[in-house]
PDB file of N, CA and C in Angstrom:
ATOM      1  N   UNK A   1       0.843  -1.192   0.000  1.00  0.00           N
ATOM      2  CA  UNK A   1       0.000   0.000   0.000  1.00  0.00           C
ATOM      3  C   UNK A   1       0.880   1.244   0.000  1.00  0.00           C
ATOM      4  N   UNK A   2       0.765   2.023  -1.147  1.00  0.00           N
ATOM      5  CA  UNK A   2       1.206   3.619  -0.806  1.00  0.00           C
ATOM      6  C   UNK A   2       0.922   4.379   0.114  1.00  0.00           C
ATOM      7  N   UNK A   3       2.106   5.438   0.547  1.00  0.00           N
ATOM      8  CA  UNK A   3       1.429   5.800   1.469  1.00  0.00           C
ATOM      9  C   UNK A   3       0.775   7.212   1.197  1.00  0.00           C
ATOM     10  N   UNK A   4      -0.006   7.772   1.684  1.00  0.00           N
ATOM     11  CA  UNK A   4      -0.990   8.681   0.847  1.00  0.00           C
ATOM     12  C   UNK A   4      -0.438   9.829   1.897  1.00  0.00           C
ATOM     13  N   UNK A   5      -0.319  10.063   2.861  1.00  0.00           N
ATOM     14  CA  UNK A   5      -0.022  11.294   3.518  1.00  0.00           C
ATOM     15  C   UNK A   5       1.215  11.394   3.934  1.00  0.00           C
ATOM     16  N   UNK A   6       2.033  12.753   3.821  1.00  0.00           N
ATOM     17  CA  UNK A   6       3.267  13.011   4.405  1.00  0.00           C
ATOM     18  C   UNK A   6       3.512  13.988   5.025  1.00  0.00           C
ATOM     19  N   UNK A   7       4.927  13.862   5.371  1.00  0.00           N
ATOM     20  CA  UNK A   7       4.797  14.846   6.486  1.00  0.00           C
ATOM     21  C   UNK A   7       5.801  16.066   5.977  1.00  0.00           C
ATOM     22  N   UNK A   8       5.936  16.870   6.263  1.00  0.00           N
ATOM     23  CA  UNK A   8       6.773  18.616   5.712  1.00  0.00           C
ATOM     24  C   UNK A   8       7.687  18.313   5.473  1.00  0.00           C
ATOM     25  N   UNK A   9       8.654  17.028   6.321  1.00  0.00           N
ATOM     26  CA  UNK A   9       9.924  16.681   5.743  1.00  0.00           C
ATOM     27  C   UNK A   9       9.628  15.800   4.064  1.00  0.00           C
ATOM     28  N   UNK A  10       9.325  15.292   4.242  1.00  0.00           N
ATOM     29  CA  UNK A  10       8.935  14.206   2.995  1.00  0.00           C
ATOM     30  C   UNK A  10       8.485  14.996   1.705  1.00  0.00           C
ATOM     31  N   UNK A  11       7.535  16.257   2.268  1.00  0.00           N
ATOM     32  CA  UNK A  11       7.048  16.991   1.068  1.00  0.00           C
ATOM     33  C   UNK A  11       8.147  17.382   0.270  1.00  0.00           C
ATOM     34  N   UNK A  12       8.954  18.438   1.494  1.00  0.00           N
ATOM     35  CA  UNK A  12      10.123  18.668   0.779  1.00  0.00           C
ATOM     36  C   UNK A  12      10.909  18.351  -0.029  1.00  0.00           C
ATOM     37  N   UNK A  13      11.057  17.051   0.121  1.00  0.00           N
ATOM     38  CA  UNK A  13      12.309  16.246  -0.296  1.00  0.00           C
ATOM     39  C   UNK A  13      11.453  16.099  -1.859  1.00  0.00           C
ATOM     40  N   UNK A  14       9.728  15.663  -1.743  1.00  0.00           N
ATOM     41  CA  UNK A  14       9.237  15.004  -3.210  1.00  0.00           C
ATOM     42  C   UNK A  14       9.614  16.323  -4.095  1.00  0.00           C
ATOM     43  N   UNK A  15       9.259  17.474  -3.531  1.00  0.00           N
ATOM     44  CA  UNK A  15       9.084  18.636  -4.536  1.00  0.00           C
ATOM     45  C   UNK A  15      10.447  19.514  -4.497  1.00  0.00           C
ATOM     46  N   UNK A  16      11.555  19.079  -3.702  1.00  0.00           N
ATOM     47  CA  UNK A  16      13.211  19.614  -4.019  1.00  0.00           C
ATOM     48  C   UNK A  16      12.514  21.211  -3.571  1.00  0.00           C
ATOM     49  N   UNK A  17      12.876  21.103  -2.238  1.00  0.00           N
ATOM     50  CA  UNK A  17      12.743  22.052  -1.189  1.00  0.00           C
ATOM     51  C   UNK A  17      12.683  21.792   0.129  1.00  0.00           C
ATOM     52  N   UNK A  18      13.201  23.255   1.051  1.00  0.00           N
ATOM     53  CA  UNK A  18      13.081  22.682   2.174  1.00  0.00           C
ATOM     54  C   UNK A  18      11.904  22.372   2.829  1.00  0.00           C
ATOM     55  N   UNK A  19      12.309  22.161   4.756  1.00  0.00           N
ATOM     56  CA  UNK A  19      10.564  21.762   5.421  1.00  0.00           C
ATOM     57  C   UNK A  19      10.626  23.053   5.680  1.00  0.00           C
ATOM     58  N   UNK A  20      11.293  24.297   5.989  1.00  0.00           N
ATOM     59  CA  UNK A  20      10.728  25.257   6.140  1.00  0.00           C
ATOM     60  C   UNK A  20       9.930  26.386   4.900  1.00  0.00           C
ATOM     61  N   UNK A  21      10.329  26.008   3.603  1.00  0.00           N
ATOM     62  CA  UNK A  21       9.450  26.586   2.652  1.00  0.00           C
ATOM     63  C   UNK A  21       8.256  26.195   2.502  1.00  0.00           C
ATOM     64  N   UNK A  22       8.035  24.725   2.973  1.00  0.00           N
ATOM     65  CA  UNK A  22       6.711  23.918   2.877  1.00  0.00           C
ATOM     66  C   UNK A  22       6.088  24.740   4.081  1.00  0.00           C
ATOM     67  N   UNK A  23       6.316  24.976   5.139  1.00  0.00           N
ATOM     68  CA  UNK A  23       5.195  25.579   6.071  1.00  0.00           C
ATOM     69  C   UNK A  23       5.039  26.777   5.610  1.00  0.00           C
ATOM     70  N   UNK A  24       6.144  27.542   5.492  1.00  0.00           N
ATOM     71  CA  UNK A  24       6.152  28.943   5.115  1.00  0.00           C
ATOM     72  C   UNK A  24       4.520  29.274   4.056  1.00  0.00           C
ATOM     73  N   UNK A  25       4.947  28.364   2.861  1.00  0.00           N
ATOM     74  CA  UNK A  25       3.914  28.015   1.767  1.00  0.00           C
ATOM     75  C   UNK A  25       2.862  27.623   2.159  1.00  0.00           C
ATOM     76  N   UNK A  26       2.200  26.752   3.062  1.00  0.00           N
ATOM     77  CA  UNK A  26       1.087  26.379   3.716  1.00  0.00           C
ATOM     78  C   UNK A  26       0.583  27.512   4.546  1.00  0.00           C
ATOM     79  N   UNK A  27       1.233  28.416   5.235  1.00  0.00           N
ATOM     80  CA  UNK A  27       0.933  29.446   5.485  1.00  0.00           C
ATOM     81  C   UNK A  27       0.190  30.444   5.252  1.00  0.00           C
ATOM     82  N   UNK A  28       0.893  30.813   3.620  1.00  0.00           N
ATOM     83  CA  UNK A  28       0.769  31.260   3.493  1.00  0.00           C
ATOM     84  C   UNK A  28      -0.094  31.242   2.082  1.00  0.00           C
ATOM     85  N   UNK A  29      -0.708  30.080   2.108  1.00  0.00           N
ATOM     86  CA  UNK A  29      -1.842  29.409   1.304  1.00  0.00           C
ATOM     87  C   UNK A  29      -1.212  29.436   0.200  1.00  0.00           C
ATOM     88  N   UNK A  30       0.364  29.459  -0.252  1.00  0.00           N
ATOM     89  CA  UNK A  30       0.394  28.888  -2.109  1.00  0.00           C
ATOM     90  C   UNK A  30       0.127  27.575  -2.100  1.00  0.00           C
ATOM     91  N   UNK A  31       0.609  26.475  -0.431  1.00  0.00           N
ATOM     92  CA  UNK A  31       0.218  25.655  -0.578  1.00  0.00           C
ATOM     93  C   UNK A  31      -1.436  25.216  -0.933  1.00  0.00           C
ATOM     94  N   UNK A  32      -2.237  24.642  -1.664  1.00  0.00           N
ATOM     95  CA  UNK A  32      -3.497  24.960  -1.190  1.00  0.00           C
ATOM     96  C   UNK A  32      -4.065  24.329  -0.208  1.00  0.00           C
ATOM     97  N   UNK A  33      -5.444  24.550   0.468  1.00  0.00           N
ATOM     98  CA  UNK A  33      -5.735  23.924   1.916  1.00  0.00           C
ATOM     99  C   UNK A  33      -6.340  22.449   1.277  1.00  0.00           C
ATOM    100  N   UNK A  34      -6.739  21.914   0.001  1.00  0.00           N
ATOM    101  CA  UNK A  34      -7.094  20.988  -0.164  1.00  0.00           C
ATOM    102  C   UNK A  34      -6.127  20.000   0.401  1.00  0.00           C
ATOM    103  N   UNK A  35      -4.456  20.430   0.141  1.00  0.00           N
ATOM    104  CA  UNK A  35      -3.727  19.778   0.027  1.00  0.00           C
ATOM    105  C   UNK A  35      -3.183  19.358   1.484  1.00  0.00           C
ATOM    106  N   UNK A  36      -3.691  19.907   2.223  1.00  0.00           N
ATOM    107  CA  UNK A  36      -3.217  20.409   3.882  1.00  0.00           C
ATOM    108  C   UNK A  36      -4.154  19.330   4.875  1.00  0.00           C
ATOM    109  N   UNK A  37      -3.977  18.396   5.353  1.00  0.00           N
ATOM    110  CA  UNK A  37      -4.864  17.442   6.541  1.00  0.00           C
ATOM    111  C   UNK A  37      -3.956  18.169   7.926  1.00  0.00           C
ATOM    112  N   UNK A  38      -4.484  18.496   9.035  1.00  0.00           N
ATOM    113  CA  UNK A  38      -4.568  18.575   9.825  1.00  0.00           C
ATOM    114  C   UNK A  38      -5.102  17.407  10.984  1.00  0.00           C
ATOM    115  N   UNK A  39      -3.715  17.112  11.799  1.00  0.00           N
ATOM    116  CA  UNK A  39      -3.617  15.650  12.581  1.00  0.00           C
ATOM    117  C   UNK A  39      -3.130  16.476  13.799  1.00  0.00           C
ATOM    118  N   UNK A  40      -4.156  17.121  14.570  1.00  0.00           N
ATOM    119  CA  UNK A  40      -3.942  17.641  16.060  1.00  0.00           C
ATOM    120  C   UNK A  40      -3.525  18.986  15.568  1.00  0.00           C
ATOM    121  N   UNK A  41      -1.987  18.653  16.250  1.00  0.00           N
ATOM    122  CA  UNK A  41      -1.123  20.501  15.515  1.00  0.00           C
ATOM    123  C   UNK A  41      -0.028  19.941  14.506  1.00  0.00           C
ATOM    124  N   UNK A  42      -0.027  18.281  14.381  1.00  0.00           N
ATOM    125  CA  UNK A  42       0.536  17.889  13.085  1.00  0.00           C
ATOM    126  C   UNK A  42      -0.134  18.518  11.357  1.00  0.00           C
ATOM    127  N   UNK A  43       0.840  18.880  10.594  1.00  0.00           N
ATOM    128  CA  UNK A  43       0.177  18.727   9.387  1.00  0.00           C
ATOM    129  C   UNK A  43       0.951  17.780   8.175  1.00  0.00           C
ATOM    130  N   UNK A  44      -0.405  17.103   7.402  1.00  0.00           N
ATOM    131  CA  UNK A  44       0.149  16.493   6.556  1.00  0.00           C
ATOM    132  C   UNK A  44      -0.311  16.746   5.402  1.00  0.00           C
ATOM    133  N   UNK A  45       0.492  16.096   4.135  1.00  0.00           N
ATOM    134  CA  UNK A  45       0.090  16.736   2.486  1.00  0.00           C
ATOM    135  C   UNK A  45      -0.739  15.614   2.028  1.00  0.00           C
ATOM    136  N   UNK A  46      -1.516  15.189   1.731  1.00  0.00           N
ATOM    137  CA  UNK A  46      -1.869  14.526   0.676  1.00  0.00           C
ATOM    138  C   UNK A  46      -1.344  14.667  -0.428  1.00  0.00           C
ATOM    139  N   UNK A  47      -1.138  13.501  -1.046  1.00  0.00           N
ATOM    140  CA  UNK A  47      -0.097  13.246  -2.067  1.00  0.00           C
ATOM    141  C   UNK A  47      -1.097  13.397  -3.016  1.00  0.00           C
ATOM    142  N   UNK A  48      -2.177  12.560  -3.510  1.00  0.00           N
ATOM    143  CA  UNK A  48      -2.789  13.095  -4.388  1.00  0.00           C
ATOM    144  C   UNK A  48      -3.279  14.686  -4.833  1.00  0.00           C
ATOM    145  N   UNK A  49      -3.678  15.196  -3.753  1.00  0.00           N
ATOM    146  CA  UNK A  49      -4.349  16.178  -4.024  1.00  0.00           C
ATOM    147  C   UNK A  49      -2.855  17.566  -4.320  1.00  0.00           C
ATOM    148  N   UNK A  50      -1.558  17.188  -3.804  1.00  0.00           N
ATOM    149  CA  UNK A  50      -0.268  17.718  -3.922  1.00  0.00           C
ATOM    150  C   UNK A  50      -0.101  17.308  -5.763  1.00  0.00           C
ATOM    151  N   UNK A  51      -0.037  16.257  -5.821  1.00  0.00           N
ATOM    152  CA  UNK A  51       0.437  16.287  -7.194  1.00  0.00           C
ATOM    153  C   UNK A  51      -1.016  16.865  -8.550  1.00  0.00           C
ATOM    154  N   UNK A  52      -2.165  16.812  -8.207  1.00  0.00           N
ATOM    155  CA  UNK A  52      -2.988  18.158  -8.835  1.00  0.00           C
ATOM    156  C   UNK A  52      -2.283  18.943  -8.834  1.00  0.00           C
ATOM    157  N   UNK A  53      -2.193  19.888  -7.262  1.00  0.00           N
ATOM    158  CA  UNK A  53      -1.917  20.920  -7.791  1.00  0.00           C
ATOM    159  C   UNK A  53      -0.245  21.549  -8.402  1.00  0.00           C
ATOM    160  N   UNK A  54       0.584  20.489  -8.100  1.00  0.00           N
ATOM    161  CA  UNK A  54       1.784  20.668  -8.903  1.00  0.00           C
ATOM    162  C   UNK A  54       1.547  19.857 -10.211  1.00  0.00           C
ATOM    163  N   UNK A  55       0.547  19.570 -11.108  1.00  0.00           N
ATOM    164  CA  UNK A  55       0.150  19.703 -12.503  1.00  0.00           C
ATOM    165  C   UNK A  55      -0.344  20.885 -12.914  1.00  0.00           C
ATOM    166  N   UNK A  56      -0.750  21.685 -12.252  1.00  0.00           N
ATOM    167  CA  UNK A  56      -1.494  22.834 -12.423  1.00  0.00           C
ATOM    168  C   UNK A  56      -0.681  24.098 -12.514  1.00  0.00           C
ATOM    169  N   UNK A  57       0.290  23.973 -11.622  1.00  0.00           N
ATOM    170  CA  UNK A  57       1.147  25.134 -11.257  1.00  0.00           C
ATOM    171  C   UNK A  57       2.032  24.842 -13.034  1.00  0.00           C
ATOM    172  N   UNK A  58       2.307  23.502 -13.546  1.00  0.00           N
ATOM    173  CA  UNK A  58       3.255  23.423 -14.809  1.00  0.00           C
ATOM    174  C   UNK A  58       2.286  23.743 -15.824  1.00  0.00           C
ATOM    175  N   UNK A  59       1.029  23.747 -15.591  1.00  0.00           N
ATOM    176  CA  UNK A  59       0.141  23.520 -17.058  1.00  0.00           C
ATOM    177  C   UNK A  59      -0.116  22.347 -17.727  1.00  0.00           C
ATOM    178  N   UNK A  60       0.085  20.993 -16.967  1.00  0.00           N
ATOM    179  CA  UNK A  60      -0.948  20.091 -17.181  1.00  0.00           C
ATOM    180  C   UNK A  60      -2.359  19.288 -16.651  1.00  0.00           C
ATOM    181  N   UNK A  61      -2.489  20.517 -16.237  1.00  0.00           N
ATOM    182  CA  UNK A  61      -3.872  20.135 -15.274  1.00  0.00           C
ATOM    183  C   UNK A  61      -4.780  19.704 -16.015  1.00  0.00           C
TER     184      UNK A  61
END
């Protein structure tokens, strides 16, 4: 089974950046909130809904 949610370190690493640009970005909503699960005061990305919107951001959405 894949695993479907990650965590700020992991994002980073898929999309070649750090974990502090990933919060920064979630922050400051470029991440979008679809993409954002909230686990207490953990947050995690959904991978699906992450790779939408990094098709979108290139123009193959």
């Amino acid at each position: 089974m894949e695993k479907r949610l990650l965590t700020a370190q992991e994002l980073a690493q898929y999309i070649g950046s750090t974990k502090g640009t990933v919060y920064t970005w979630s922050c400051t909503r470029k991440i979008p909130p679809a993409c954002i699960v909230h686990l207490g005061r953990a947050l995690r990305f959904d991978i699906i809904q992450v790779n939408k919107w990094l098709a979108a951001q290139s123009g193959r959405a």
